[in-house]
C-alpha atoms as a PDB file:
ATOM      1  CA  UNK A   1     -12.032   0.646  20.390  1.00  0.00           C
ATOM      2  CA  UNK A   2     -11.382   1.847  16.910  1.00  0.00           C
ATOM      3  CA  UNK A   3     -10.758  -1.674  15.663  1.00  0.00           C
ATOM      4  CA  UNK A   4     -13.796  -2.368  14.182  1.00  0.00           C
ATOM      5  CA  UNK A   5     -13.456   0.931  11.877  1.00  0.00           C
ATOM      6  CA  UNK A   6     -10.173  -0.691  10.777  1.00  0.00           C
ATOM      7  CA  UNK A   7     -11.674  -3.397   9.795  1.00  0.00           C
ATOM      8  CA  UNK A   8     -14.369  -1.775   7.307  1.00  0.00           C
ATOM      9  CA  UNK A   9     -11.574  -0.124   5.773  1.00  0.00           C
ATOM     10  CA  UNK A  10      -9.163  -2.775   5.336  1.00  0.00           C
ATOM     11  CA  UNK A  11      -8.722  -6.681   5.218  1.00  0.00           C
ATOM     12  CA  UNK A  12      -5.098  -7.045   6.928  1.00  0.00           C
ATOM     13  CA  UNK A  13      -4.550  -5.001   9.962  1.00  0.00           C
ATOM     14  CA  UNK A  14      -0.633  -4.301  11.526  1.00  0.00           C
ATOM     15  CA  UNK A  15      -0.033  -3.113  14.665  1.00  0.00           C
ATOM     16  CA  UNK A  16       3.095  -0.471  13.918  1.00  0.00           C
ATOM     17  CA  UNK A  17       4.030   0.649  17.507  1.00  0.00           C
ATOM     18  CA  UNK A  18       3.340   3.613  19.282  1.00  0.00           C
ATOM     19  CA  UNK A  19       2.120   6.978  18.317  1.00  0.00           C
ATOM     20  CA  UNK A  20       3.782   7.961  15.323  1.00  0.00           C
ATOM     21  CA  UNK A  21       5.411   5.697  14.073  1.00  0.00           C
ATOM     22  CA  UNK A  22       2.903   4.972  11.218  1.00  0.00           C
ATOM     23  CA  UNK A  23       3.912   7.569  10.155  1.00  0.00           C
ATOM     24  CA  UNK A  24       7.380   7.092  10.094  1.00  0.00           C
ATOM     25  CA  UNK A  25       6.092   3.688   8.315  1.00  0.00           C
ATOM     26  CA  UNK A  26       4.174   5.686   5.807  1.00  0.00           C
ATOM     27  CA  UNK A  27       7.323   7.999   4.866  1.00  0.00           C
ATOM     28  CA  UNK A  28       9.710   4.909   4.656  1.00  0.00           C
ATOM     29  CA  UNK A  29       7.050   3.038   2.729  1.00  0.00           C
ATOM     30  CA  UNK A  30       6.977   5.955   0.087  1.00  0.00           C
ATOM     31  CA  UNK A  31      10.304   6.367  -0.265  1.00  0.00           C
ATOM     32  CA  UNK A  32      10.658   2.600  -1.304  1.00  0.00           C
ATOM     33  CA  UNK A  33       7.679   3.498  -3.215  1.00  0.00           C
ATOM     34  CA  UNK A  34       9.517   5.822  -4.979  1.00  0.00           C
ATOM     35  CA  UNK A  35      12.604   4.308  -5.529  1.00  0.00           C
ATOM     36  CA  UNK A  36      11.049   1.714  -7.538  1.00  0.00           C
ATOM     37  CA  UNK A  37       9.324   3.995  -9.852  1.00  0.00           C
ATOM     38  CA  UNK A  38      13.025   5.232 -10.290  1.00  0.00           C
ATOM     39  CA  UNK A  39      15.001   1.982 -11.406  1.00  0.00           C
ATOM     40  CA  UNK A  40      12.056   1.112 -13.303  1.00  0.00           C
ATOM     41  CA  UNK A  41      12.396   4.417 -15.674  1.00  0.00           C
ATOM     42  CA  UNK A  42      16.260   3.753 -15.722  1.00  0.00           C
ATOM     43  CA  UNK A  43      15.737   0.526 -16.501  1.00  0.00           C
ATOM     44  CA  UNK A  44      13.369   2.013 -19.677  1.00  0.00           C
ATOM     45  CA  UNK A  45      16.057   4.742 -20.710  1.00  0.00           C
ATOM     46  CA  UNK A  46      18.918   2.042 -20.869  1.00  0.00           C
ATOM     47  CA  UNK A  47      16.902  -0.587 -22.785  1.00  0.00           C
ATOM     48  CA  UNK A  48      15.598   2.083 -25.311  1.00  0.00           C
ATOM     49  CA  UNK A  49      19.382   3.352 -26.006  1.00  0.00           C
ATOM     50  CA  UNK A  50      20.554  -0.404 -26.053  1.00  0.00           C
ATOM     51  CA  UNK A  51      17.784  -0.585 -29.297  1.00  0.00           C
END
């Protein structure tokens, strides 16, 4: 039913499970999200202090 909505808003569409757990896909999604942006500015601070 809602299908073709999905597919005006987006070009690759993935069947998660049952209710909830896209959102439990979203959260675990951020957090990888965010743990990226974190080695990435490590990554920065120890190349600036190696020079």
């Amino acid at each position: 039913i809602v299908k073709p909505l999905f597919e005006l808003m987006g070009k690759n569409i993935t069947l998660v499970g049952g209710n909830g757990d896209g959102q439990t896909t979203k959260v675990a999604n951020q957090i990888i999200v965010a743990l990226n942006i974190q080695a990435v500015a490590e990554a920065l601070l120890f190349a600036s202090k190696a020079g």
